[in-house]
PDB file of N, CA and C in Angstrom:
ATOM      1  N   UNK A   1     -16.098   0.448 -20.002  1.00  0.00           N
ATOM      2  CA  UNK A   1     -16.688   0.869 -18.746  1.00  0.00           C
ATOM      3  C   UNK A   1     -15.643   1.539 -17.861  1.00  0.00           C
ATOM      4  N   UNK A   2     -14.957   0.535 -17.514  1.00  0.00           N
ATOM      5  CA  UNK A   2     -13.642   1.431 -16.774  1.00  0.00           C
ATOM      6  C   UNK A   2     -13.192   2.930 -17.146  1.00  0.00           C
ATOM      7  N   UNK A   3     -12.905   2.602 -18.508  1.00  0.00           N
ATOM      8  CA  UNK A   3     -12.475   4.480 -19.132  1.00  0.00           C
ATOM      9  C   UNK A   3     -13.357   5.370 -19.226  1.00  0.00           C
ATOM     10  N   UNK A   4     -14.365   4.969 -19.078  1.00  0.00           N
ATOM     11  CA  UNK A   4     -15.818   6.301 -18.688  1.00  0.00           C
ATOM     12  C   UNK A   4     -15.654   6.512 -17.380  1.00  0.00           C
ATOM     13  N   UNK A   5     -15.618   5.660 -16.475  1.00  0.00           N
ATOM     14  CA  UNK A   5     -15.619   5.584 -15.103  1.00  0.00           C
ATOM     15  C   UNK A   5     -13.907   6.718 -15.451  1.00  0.00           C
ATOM     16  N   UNK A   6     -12.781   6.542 -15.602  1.00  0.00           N
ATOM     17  CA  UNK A   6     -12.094   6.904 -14.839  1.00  0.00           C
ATOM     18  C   UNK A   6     -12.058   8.459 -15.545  1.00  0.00           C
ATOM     19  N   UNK A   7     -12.370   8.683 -16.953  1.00  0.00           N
ATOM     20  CA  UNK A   7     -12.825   9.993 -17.573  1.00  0.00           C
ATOM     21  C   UNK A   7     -13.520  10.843 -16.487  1.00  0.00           C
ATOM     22  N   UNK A   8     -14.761  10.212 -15.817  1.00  0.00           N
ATOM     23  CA  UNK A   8     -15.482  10.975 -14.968  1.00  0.00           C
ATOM     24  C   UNK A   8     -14.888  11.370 -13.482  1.00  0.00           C
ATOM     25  N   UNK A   9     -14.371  10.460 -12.929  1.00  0.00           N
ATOM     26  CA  UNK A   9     -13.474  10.781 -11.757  1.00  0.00           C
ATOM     27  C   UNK A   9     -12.347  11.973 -12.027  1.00  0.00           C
ATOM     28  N   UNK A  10     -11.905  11.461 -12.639  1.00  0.00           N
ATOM     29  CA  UNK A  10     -10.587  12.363 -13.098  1.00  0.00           C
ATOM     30  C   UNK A  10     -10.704  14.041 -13.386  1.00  0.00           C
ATOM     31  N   UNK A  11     -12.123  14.153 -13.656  1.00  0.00           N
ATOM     32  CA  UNK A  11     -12.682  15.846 -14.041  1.00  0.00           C
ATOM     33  C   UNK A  11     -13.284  16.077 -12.765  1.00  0.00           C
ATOM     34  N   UNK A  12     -13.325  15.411 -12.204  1.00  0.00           N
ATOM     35  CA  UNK A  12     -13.902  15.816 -10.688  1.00  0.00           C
ATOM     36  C   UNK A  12     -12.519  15.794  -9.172  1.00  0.00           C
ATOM     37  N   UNK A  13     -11.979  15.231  -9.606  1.00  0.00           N
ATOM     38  CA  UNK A  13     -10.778  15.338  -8.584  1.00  0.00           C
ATOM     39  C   UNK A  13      -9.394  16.471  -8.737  1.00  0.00           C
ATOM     40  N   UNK A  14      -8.887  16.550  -7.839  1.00  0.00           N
ATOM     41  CA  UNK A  14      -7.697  18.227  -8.034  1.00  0.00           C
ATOM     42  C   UNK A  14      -6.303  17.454  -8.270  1.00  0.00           C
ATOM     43  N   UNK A  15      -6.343  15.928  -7.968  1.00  0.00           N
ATOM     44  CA  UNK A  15      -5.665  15.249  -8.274  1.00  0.00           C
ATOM     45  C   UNK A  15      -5.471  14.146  -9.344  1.00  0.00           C
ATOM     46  N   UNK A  16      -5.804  14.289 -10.676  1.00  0.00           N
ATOM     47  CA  UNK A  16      -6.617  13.000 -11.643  1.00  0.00           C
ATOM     48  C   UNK A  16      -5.312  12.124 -12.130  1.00  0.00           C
ATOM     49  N   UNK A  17      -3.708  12.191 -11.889  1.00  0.00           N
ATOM     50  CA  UNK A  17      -3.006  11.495 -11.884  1.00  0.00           C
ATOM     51  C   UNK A  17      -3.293   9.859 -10.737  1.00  0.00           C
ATOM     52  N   UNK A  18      -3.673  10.335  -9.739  1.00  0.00           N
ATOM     53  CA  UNK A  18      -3.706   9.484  -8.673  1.00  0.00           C
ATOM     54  C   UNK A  18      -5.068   8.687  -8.757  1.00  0.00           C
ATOM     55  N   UNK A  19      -5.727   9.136  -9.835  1.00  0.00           N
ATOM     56  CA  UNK A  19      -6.788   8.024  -9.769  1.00  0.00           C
ATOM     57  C   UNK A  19      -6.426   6.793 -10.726  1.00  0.00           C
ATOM     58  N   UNK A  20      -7.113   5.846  -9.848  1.00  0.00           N
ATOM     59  CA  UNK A  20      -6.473   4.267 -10.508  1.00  0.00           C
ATOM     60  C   UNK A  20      -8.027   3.479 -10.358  1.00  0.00           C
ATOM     61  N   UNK A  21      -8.473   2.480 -11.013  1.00  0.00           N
ATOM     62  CA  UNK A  21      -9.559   1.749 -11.426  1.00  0.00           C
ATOM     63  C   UNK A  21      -9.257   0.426 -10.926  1.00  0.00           C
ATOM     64  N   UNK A  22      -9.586  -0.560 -10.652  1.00  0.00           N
ATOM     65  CA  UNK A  22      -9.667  -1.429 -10.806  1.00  0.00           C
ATOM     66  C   UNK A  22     -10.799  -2.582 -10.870  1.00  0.00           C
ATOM     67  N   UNK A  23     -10.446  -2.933 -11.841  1.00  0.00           N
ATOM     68  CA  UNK A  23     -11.754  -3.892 -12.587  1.00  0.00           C
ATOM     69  C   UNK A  23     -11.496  -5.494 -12.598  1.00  0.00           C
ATOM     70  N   UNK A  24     -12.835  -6.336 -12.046  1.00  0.00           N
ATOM     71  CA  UNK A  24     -12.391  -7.829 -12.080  1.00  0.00           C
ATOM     72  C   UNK A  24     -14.279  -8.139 -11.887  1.00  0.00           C
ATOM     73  N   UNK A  25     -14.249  -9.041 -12.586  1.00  0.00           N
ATOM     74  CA  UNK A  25     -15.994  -9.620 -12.792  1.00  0.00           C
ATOM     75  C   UNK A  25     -15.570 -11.602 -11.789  1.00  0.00           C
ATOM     76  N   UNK A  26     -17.252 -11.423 -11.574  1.00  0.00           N
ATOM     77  CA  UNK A  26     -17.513 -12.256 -10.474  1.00  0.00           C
ATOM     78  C   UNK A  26     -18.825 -12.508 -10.800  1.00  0.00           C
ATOM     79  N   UNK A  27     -18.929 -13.583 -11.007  1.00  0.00           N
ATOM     80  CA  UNK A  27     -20.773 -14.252 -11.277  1.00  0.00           C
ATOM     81  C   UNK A  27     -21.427 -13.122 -11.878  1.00  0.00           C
ATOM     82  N   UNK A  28     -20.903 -12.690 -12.915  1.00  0.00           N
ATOM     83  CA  UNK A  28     -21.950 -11.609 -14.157  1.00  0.00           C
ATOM     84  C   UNK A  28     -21.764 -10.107 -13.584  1.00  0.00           C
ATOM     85  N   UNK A  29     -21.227 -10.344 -12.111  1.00  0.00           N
ATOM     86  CA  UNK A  29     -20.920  -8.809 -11.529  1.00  0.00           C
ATOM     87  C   UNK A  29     -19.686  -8.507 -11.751  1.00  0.00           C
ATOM     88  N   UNK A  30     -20.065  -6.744 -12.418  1.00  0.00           N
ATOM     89  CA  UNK A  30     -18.333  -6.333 -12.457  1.00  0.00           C
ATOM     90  C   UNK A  30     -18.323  -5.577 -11.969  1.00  0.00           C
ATOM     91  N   UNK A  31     -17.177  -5.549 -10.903  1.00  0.00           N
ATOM     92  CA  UNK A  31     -16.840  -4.933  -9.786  1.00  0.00           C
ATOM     93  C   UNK A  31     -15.536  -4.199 -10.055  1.00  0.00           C
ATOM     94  N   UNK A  32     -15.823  -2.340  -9.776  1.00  0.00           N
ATOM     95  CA  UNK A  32     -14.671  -1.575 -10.279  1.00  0.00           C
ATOM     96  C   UNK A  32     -14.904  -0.625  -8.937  1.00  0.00           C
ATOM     97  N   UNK A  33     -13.445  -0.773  -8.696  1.00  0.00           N
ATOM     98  CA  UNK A  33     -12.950   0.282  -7.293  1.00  0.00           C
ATOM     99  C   UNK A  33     -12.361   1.104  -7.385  1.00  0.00           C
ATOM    100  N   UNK A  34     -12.417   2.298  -7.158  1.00  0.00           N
ATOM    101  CA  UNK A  34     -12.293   3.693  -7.753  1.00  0.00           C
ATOM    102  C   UNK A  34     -11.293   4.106  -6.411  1.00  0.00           C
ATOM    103  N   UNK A  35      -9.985   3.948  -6.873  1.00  0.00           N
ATOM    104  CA  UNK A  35      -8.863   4.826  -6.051  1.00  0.00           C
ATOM    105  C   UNK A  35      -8.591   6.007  -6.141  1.00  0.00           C
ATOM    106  N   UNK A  36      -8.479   6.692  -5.071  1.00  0.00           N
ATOM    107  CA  UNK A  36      -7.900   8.312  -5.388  1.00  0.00           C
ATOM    108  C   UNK A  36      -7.033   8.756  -4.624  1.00  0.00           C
ATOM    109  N   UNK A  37      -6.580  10.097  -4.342  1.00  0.00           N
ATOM    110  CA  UNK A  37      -5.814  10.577  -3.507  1.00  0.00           C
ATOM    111  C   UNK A  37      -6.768  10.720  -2.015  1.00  0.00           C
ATOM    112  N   UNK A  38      -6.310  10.257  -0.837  1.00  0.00           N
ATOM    113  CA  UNK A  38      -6.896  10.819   0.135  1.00  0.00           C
ATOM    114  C   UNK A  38      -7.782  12.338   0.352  1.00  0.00           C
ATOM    115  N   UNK A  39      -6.936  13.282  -0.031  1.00  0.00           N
ATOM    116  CA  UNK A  39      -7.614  15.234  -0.030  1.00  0.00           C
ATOM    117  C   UNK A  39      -8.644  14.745  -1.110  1.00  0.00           C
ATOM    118  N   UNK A  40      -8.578  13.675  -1.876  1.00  0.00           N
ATOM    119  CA  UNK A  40     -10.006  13.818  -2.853  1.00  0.00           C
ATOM    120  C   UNK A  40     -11.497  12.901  -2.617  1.00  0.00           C
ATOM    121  N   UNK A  41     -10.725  12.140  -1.744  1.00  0.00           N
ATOM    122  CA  UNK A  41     -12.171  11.546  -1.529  1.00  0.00           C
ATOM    123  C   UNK A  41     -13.061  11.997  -1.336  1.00  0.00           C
ATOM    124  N   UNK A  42     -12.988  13.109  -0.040  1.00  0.00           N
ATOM    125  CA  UNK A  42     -14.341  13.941  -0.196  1.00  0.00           C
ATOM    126  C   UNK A  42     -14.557  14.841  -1.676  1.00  0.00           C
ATOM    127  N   UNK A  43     -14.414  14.864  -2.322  1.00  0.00           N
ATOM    128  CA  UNK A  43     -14.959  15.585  -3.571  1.00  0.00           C
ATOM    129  C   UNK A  43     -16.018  14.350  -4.547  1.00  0.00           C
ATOM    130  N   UNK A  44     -15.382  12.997  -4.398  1.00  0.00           N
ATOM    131  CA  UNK A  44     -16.027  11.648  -5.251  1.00  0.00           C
ATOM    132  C   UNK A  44     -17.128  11.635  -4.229  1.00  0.00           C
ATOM    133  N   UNK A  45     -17.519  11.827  -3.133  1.00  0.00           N
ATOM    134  CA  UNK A  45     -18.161  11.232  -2.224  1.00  0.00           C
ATOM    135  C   UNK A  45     -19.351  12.157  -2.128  1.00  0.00           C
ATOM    136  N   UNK A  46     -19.009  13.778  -2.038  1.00  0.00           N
ATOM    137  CA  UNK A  46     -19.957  14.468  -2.158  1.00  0.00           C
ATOM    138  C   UNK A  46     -20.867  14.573  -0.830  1.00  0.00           C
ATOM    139  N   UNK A  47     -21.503  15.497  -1.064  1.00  0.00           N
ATOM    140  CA  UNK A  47     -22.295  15.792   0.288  1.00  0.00           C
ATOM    141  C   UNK A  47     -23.312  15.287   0.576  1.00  0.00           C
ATOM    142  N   UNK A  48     -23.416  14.489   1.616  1.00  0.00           N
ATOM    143  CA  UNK A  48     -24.336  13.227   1.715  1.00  0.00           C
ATOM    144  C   UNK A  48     -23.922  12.600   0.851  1.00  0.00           C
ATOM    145  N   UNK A  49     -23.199  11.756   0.133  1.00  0.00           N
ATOM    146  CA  UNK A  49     -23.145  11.010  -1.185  1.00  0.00           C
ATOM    147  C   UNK A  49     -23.758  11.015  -2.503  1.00  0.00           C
ATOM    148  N   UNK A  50     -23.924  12.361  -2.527  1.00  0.00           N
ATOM    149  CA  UNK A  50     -24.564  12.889  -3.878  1.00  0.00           C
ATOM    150  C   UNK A  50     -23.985  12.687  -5.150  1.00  0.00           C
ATOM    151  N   UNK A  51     -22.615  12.827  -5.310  1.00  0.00           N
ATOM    152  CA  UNK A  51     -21.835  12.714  -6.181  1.00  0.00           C
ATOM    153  C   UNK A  51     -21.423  11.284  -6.556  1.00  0.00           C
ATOM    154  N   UNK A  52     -21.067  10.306  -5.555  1.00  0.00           N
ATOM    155  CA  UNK A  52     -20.532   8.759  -5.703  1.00  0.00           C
ATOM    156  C   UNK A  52     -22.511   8.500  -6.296  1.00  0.00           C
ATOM    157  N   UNK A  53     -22.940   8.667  -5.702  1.00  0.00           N
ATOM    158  CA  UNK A  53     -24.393   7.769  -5.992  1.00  0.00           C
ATOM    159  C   UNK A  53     -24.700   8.648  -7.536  1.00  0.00           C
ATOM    160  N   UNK A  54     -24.784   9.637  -8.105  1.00  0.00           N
ATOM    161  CA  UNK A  54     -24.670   9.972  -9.291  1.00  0.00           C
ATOM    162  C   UNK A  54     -23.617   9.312 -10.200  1.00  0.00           C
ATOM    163  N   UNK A  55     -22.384   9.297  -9.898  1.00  0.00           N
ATOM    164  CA  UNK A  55     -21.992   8.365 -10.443  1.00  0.00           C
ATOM    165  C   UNK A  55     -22.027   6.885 -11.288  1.00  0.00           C
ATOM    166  N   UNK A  56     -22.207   6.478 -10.047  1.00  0.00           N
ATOM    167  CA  UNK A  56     -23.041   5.010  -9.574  1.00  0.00           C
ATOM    168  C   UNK A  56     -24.722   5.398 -10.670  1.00  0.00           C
ATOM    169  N   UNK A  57     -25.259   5.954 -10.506  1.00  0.00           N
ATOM    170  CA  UNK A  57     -26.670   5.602 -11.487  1.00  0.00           C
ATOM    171  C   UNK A  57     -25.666   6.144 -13.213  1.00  0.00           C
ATOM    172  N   UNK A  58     -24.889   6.772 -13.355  1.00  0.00           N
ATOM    173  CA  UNK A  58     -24.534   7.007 -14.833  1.00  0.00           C
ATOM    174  C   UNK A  58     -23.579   5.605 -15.286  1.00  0.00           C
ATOM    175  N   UNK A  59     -23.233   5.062 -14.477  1.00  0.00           N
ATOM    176  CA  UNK A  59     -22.671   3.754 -15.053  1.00  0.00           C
ATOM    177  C   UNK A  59     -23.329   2.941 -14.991  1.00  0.00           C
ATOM    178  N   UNK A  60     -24.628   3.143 -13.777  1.00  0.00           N
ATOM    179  CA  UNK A  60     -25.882   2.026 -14.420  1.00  0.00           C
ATOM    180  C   UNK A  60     -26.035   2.005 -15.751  1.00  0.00           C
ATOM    181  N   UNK A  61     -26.457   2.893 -16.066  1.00  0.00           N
ATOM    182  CA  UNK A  61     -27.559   3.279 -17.127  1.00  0.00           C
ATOM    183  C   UNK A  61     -26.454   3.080 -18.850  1.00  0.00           C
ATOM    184  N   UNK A  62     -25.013   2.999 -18.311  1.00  0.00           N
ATOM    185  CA  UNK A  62     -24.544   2.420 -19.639  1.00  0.00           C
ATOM    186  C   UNK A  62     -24.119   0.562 -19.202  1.00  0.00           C
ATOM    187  N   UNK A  63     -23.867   0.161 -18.151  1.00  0.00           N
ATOM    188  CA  UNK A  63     -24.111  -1.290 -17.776  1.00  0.00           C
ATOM    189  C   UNK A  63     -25.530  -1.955 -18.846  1.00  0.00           C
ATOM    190  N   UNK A  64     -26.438  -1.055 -18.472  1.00  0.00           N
ATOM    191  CA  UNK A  64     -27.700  -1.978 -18.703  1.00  0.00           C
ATOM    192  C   UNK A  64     -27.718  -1.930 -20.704  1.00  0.00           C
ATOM    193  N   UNK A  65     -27.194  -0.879 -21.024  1.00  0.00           N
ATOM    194  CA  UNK A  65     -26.727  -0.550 -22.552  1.00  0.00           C
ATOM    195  C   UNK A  65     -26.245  -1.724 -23.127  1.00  0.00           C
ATOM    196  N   UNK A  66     -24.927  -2.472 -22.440  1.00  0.00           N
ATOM    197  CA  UNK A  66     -24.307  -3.977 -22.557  1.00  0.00           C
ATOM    198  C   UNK A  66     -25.102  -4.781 -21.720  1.00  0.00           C
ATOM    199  N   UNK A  67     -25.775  -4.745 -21.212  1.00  0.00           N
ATOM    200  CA  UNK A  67     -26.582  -6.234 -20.341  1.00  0.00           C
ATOM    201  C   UNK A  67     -25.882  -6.747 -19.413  1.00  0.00           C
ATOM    202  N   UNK A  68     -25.156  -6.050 -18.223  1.00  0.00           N
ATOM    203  CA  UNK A  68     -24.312  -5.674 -17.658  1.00  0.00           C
ATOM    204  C   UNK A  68     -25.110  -5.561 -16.201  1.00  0.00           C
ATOM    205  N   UNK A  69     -24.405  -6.452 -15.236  1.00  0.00           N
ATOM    206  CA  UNK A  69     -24.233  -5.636 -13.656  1.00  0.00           C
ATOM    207  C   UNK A  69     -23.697  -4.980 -13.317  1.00  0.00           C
ATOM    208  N   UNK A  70     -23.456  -3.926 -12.406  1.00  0.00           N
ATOM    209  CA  UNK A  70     -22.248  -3.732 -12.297  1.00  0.00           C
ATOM    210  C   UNK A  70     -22.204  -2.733 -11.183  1.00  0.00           C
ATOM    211  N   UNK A  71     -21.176  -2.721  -9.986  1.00  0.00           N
ATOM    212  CA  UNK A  71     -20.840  -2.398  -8.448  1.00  0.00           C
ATOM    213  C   UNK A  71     -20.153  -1.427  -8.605  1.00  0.00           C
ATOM    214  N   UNK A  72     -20.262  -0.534  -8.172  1.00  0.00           N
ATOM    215  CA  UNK A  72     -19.013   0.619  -8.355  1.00  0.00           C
ATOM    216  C   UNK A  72     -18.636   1.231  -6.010  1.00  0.00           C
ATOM    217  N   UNK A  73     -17.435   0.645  -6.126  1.00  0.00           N
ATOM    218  CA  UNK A  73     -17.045   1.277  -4.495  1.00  0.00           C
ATOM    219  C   UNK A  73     -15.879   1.929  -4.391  1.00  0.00           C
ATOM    220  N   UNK A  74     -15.837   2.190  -3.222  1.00  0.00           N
ATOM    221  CA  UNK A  74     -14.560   3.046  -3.066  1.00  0.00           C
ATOM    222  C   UNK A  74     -13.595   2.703  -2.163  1.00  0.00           C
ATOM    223  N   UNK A  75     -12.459   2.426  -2.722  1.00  0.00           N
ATOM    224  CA  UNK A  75     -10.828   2.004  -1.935  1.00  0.00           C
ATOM    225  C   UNK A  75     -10.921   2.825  -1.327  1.00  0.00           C
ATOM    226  N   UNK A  76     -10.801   2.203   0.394  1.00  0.00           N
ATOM    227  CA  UNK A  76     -10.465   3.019   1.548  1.00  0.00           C
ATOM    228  C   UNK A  76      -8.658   2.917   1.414  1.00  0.00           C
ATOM    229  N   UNK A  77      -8.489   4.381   1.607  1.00  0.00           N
ATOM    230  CA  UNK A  77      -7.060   4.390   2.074  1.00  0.00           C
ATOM    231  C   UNK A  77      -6.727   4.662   3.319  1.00  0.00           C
ATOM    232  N   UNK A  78      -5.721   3.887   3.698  1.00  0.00           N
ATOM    233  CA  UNK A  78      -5.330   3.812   5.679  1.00  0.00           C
ATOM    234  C   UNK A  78      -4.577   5.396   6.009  1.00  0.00           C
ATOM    235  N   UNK A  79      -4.904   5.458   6.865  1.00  0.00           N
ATOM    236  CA  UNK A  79      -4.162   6.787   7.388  1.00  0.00           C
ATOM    237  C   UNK A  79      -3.154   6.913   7.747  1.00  0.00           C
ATOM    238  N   UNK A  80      -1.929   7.496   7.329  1.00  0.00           N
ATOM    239  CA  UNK A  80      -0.786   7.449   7.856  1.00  0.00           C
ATOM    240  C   UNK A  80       0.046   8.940   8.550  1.00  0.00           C
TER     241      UNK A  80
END
């Protein structure tokens, strides 16, 4: 799951070194937080959230493949 997830980020960002995953399950939910470079967030996020919520339904739809929950959000990074 993770390496689909970060395959797909990574072709969508101008930065795909700086994307980082992180994955940890919790009561049957697995919860993966999708880091990037700041200049890229808006590209994962998309207009109106078109792009994160597309996302988000293509990792449904292989979750439910394994019998799988699964949360997909996004690491806020602080402004400096």
């Amino acid at each position: 799951m993770k390496d689909t997830l970060h395959f797909i980020v990574s072709a969508i960002v101008d930065n795909p070194d700086a994307v980082a995953i992180e994955e940890n399950e919790e009561d049957g939910m697995l919860n993966l937080t999708i880091s990037v470079a700041p200049e890229d967030m808006g590209k994962v996020i998309g207009k109106e959230g078109k792009v994160i919520r597309s996302i988000r339904n293509i990792m449904k739809i292989k979750a439910m493949k394994f019998d799988k929950r699964i949360k997909i959000s996004l690491a806020e990074t602080a402004n400096e």
